[in-house]
C-alpha atoms as a PDB file:
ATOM      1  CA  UNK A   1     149.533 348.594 -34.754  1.00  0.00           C
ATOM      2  CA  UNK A   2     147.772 346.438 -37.468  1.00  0.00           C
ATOM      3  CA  UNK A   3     149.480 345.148 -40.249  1.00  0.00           C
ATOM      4  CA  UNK A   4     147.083 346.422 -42.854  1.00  0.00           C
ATOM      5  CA  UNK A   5     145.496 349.661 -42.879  1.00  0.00           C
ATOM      6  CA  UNK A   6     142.155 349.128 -44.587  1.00  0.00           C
ATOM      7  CA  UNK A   7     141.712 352.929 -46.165  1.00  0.00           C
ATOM      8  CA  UNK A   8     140.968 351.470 -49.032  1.00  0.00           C
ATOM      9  CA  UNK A   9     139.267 348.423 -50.916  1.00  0.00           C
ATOM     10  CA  UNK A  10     141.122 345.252 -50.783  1.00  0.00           C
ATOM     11  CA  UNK A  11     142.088 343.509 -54.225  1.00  0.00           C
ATOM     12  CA  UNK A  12     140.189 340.046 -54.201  1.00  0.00           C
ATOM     13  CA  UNK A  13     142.565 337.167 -55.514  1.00  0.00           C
ATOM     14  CA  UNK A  14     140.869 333.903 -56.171  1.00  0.00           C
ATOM     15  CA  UNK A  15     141.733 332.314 -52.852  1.00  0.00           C
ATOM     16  CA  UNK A  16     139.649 335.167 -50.591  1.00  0.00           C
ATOM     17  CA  UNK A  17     137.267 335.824 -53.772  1.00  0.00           C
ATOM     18  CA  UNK A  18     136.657 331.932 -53.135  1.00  0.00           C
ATOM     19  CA  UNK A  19     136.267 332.835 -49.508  1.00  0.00           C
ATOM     20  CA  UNK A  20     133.824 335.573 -49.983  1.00  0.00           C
ATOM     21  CA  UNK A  21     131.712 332.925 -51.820  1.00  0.00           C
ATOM     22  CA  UNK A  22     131.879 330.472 -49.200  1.00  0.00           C
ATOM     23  CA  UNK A  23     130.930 332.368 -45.976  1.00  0.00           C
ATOM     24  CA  UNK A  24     129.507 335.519 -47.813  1.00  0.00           C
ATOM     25  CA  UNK A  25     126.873 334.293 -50.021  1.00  0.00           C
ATOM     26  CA  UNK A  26     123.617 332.273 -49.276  1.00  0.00           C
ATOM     27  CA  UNK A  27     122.177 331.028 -52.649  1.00  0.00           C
ATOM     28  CA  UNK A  28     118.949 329.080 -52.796  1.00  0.00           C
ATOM     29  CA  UNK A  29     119.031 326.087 -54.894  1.00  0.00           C
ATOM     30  CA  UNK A  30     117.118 327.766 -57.975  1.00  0.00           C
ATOM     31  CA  UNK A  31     119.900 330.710 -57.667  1.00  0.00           C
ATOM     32  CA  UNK A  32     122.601 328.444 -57.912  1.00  0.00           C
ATOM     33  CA  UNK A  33     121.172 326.339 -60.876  1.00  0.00           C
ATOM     34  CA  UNK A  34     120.508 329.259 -62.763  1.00  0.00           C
ATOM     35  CA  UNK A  35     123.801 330.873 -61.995  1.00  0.00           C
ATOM     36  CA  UNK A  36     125.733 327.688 -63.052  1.00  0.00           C
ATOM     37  CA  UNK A  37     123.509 327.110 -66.505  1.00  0.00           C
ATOM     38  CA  UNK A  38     124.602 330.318 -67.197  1.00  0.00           C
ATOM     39  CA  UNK A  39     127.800 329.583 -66.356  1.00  0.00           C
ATOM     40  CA  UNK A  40     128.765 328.116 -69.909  1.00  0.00           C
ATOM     41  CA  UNK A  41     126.067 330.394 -71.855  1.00  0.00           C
ATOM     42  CA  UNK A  42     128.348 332.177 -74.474  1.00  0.00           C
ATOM     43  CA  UNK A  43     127.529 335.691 -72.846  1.00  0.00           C
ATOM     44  CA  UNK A  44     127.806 334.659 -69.417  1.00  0.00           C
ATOM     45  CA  UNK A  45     129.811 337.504 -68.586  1.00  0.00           C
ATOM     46  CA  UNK A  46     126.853 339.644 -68.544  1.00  0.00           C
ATOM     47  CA  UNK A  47     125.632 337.867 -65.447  1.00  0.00           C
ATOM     48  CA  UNK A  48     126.112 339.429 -62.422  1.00  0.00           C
ATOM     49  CA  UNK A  49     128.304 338.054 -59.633  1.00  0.00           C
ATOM     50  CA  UNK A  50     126.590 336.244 -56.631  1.00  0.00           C
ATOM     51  CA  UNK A  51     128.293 338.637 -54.032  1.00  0.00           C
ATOM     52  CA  UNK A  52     126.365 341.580 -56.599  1.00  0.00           C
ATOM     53  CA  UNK A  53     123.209 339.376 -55.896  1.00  0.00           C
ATOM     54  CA  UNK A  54     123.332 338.782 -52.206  1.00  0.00           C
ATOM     55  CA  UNK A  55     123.987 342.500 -52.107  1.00  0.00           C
ATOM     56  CA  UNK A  56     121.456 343.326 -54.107  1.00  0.00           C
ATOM     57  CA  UNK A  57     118.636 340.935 -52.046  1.00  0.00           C
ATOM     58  CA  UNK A  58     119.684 342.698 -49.033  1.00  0.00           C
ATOM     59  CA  UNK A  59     119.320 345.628 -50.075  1.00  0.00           C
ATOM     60  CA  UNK A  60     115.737 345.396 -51.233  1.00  0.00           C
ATOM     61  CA  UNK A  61     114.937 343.727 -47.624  1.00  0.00           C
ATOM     62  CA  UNK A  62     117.199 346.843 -46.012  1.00  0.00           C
ATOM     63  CA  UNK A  63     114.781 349.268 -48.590  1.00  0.00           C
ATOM     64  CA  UNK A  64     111.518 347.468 -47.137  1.00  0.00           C
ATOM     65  CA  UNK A  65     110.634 347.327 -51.509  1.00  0.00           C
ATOM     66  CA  UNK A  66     107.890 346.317 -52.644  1.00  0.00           C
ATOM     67  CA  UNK A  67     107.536 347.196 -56.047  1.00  0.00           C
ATOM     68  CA  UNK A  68     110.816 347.414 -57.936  1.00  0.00           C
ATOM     69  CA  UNK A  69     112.228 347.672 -61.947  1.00  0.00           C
ATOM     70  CA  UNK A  70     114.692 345.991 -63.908  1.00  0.00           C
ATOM     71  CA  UNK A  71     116.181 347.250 -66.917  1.00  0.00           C
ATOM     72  CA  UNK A  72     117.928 344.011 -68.651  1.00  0.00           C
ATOM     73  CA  UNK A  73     117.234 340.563 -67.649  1.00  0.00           C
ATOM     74  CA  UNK A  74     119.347 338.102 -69.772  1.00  0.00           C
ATOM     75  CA  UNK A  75     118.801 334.407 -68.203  1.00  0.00           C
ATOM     76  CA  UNK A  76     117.160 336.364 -65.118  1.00  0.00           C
ATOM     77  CA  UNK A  77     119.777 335.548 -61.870  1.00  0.00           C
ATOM     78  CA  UNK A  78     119.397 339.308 -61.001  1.00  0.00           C
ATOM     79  CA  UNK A  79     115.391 339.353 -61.691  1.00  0.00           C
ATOM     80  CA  UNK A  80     115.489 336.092 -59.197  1.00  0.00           C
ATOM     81  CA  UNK A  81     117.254 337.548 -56.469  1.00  0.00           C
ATOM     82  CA  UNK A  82     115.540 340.439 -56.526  1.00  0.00           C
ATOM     83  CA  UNK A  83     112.102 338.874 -56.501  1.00  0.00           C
ATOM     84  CA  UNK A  84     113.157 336.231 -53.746  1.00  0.00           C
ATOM     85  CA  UNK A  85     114.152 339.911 -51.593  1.00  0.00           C
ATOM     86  CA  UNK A  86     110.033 340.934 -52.517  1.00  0.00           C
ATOM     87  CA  UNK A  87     107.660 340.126 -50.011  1.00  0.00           C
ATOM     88  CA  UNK A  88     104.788 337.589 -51.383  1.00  0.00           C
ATOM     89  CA  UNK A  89     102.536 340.536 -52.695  1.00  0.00           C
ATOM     90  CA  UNK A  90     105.740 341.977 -54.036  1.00  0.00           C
ATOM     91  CA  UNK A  91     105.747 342.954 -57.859  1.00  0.00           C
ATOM     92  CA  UNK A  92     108.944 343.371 -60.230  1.00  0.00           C
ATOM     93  CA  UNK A  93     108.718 344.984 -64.237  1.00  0.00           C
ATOM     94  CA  UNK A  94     111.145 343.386 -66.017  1.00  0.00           C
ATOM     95  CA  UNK A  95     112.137 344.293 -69.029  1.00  0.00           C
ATOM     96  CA  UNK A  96     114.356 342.821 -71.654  1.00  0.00           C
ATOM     97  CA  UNK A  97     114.485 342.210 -75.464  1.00  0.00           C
ATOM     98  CA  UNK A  98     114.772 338.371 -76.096  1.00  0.00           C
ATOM     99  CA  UNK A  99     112.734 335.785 -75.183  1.00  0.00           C
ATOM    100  CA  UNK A 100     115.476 333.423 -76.060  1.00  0.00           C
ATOM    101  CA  UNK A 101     118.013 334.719 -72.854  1.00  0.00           C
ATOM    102  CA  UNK A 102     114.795 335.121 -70.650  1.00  0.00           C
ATOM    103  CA  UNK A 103     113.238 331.819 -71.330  1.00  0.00           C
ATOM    104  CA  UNK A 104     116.156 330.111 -69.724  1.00  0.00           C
ATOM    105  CA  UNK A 105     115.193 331.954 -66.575  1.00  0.00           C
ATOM    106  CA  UNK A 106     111.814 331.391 -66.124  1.00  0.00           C
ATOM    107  CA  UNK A 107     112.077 327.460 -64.641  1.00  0.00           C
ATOM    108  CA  UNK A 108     113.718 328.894 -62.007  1.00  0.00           C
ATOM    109  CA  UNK A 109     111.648 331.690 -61.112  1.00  0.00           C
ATOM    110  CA  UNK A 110     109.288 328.910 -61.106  1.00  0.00           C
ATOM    111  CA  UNK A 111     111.101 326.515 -58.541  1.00  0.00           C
ATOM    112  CA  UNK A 112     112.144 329.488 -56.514  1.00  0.00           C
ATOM    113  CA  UNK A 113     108.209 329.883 -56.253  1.00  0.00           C
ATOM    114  CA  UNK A 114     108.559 333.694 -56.911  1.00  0.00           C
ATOM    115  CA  UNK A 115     106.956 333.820 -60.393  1.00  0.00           C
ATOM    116  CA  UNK A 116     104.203 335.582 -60.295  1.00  0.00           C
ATOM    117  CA  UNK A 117     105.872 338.475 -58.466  1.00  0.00           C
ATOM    118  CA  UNK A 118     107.550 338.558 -62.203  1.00  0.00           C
ATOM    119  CA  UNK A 119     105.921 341.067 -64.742  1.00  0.00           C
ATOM    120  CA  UNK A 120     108.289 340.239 -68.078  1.00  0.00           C
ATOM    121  CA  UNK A 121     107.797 342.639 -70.703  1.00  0.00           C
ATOM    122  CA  UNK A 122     109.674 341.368 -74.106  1.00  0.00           C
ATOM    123  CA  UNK A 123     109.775 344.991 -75.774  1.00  0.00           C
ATOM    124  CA  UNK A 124     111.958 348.171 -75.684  1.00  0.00           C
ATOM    125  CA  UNK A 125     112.477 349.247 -72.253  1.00  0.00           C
ATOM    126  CA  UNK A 126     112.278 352.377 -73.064  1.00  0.00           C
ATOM    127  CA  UNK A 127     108.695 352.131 -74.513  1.00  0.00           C
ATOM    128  CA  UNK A 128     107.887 350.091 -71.214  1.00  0.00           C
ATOM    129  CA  UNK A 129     108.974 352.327 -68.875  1.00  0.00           C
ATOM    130  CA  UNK A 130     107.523 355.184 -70.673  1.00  0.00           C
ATOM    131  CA  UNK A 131     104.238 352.967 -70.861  1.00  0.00           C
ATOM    132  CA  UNK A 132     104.369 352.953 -67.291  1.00  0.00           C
ATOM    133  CA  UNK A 133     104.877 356.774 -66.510  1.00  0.00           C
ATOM    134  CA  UNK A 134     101.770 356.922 -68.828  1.00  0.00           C
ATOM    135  CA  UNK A 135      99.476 354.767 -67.175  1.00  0.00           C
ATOM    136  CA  UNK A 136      99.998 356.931 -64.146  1.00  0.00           C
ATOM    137  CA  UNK A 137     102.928 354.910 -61.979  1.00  0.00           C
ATOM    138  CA  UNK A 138     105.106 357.973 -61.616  1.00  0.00           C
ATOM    139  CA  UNK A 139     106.559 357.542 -57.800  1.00  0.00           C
ATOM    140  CA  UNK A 140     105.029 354.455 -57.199  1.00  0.00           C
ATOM    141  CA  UNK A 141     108.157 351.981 -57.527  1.00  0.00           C
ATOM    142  CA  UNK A 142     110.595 351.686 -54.140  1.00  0.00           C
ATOM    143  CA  UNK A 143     113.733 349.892 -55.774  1.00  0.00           C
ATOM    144  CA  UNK A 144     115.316 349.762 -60.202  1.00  0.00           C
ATOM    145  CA  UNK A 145     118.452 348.259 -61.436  1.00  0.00           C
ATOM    146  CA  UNK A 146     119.685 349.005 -64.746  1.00  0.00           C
ATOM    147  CA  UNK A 147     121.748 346.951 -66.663  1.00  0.00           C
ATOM    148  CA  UNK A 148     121.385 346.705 -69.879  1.00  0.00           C
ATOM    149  CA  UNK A 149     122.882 348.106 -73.019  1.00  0.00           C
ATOM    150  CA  UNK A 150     124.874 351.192 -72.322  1.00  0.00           C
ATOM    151  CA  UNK A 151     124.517 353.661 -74.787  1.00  0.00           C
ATOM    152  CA  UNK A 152     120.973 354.245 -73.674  1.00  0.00           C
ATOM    153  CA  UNK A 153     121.685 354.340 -69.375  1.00  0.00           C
ATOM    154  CA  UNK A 154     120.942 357.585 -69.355  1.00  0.00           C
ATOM    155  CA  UNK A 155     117.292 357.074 -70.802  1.00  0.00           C
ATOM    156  CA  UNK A 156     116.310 354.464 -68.634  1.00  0.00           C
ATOM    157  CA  UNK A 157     118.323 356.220 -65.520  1.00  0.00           C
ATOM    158  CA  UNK A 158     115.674 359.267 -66.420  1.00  0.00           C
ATOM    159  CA  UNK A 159     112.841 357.002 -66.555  1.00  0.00           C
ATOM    160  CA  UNK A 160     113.720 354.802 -63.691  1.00  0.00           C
ATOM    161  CA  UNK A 161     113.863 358.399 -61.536  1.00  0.00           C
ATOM    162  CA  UNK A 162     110.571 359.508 -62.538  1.00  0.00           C
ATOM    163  CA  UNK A 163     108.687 356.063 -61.589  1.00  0.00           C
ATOM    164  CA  UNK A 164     110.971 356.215 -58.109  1.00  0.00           C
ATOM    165  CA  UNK A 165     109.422 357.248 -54.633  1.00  0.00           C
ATOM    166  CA  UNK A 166     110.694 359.881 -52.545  1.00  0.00           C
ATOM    167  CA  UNK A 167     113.370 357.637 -50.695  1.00  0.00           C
ATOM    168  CA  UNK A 168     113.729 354.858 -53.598  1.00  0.00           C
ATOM    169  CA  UNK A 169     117.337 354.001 -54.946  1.00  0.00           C
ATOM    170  CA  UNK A 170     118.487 353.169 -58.464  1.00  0.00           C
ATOM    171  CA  UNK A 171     121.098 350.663 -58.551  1.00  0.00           C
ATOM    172  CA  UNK A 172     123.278 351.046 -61.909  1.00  0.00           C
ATOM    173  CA  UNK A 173     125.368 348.341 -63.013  1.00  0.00           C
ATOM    174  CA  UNK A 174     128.866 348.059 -64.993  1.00  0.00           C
ATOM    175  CA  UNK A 175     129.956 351.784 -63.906  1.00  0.00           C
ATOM    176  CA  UNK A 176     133.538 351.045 -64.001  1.00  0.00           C
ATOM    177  CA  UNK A 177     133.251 349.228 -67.317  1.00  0.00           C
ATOM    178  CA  UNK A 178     136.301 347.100 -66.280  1.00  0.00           C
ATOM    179  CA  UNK A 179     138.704 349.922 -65.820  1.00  0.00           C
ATOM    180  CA  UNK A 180     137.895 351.440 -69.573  1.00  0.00           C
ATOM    181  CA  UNK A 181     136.014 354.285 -67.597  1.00  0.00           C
ATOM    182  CA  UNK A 182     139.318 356.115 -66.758  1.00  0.00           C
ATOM    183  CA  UNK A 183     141.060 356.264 -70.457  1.00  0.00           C
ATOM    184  CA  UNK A 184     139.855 357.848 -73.493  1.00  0.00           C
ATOM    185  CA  UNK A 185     136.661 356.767 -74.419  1.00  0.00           C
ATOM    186  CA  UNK A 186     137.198 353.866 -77.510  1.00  0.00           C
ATOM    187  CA  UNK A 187     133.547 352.681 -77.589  1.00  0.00           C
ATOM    188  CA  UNK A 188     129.884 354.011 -77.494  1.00  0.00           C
ATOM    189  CA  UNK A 189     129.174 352.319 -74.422  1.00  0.00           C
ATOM    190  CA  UNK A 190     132.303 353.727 -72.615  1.00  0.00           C
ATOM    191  CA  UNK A 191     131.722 357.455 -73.891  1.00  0.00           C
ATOM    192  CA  UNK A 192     127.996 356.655 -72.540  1.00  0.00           C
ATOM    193  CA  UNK A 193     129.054 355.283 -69.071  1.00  0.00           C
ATOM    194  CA  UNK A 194     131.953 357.939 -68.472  1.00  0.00           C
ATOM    195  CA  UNK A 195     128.683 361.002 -69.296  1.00  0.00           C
ATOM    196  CA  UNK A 196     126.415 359.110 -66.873  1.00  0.00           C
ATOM    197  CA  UNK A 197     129.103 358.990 -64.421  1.00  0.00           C
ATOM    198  CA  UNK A 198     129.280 362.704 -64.049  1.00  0.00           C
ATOM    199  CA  UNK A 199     126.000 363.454 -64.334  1.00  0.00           C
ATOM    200  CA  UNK A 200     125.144 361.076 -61.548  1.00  0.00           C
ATOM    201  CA  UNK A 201     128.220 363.046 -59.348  1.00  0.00           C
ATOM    202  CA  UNK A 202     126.797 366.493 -60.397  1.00  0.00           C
ATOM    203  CA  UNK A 203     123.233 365.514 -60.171  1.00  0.00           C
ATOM    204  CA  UNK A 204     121.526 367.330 -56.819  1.00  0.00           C
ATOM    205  CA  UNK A 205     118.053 364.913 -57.232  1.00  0.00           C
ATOM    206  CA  UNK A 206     120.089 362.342 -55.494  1.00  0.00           C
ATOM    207  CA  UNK A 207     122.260 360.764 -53.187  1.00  0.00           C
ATOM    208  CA  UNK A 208     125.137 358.709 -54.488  1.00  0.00           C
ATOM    209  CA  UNK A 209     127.576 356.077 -53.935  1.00  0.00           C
ATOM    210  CA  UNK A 210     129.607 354.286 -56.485  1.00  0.00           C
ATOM    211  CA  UNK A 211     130.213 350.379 -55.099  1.00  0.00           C
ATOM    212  CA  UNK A 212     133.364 348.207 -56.536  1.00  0.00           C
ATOM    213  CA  UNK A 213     131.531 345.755 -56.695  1.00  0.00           C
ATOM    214  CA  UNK A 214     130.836 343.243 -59.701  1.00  0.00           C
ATOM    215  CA  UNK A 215     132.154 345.923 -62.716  1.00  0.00           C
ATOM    216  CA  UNK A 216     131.082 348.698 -60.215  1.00  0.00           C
ATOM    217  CA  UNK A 217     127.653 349.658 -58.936  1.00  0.00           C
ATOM    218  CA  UNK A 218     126.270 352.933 -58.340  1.00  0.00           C
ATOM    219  CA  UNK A 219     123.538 353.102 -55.471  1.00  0.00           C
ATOM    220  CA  UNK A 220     121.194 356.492 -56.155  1.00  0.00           C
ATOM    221  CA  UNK A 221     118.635 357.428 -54.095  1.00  0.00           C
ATOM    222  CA  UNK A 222     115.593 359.911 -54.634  1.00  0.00           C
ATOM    223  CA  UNK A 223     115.965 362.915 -52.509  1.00  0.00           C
END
């Protein structure tokens, strides 16, 4: 009789969070740079965790992705380890607002040799994506992560849907907003999250599974 039933997720404290790290997570040296100069960046919380990353990179090599979409860069840990998960020809639009977060990133797309794999587009994503369903890319992307801000998710989640392949998955970060998700909504962003959260449970283009990982990830794949 085991001592633990495992019916449901386990509640990482530090020591076996620490663990995870350790035996779970295998960062290249331009990953873990990046991920410690972010480290003391005054909105470092908006990085994702490295378990979220190695998660992430395996799941673009599990995909077979080639082309794939981000939605919010900041210093550009989750653009790296999705590019690193590309093969050589591979080819990720990335789009953010500030050169000043996404300049920090770009050494180290540089000495993870993945660069030019990198399309950065410093403008509303919004207007890039759309720019992109214009130019005639509908279907032609394998692999998007959104996270960025949260008042517009469902937007890019649209948009992101459109450019996807038969087959292609939407990852969406921050779904469980640390907890907030489940109490009366105090902020745009929650109200935002808690409305894409249903329509993502009702929605029949997709299949869907909502991760506890990181602040919660949603995995949605094109049916």
């Amino acid at each position: 009789m085991p001592s633990r039933l495992s019916n449901r997720t386990l509640t990482l404290d530090e020591p076996l969070h620490d663990y995870l790290l350790t035996y779970g997570v295998r960062e290249s040296p331009a990953q873990q740079a990046l991920r410690e100069m972010t480290r003391t960046h005054e909105w470092a919380v908006m990085q994702i965790c490295p378990e979220q990353g190695a998660f992430m990179q395996m799941f673009v090599r599990i995909l077979g992705a080639r082309r794939a979409i981000e939605v919010g860069v900041f210093t550009g840990y989750s653009t790296l380890c999705v590019a690193q998960a590309l093969p050589g020809d591979g080819y990720l639009l990335a789009c953010d607002i500030s050169d000043e977060y996404t300049r920090l990133g770009r050494p180290h797309w540089q000495q993870a040799g993945v660069a030019h794999k990198i399309d950065l587009r410093l403008a509303p994503a919004i207007e890039t994506l759309d720019a992109s369903l214009a130019a005639g890319q509908a279907e032609q992307f394998d692999f998007a992560f959104i996270d960025a801000d949260k008042v517009n998710y469902d937007a890019y989640y649209e948009r992101c849907l459109a450019l996807l392949r038969v087959g292609g998955v939407i990852a969406v970060d921050n779904v469980l907003w640390n907890g907030a998700v489940t109490r009366p909504a105090e902020t745009e962003s929650t109200a935002a999250l808690q409305a894409l959260n249903r329509k993502l449970h009702a929605d029949s283009r997709i299949d869907l599974s909502m991760l506890p990982i990181g602040d919660g990830l949603t995995l949605a794949r094109k049916r």
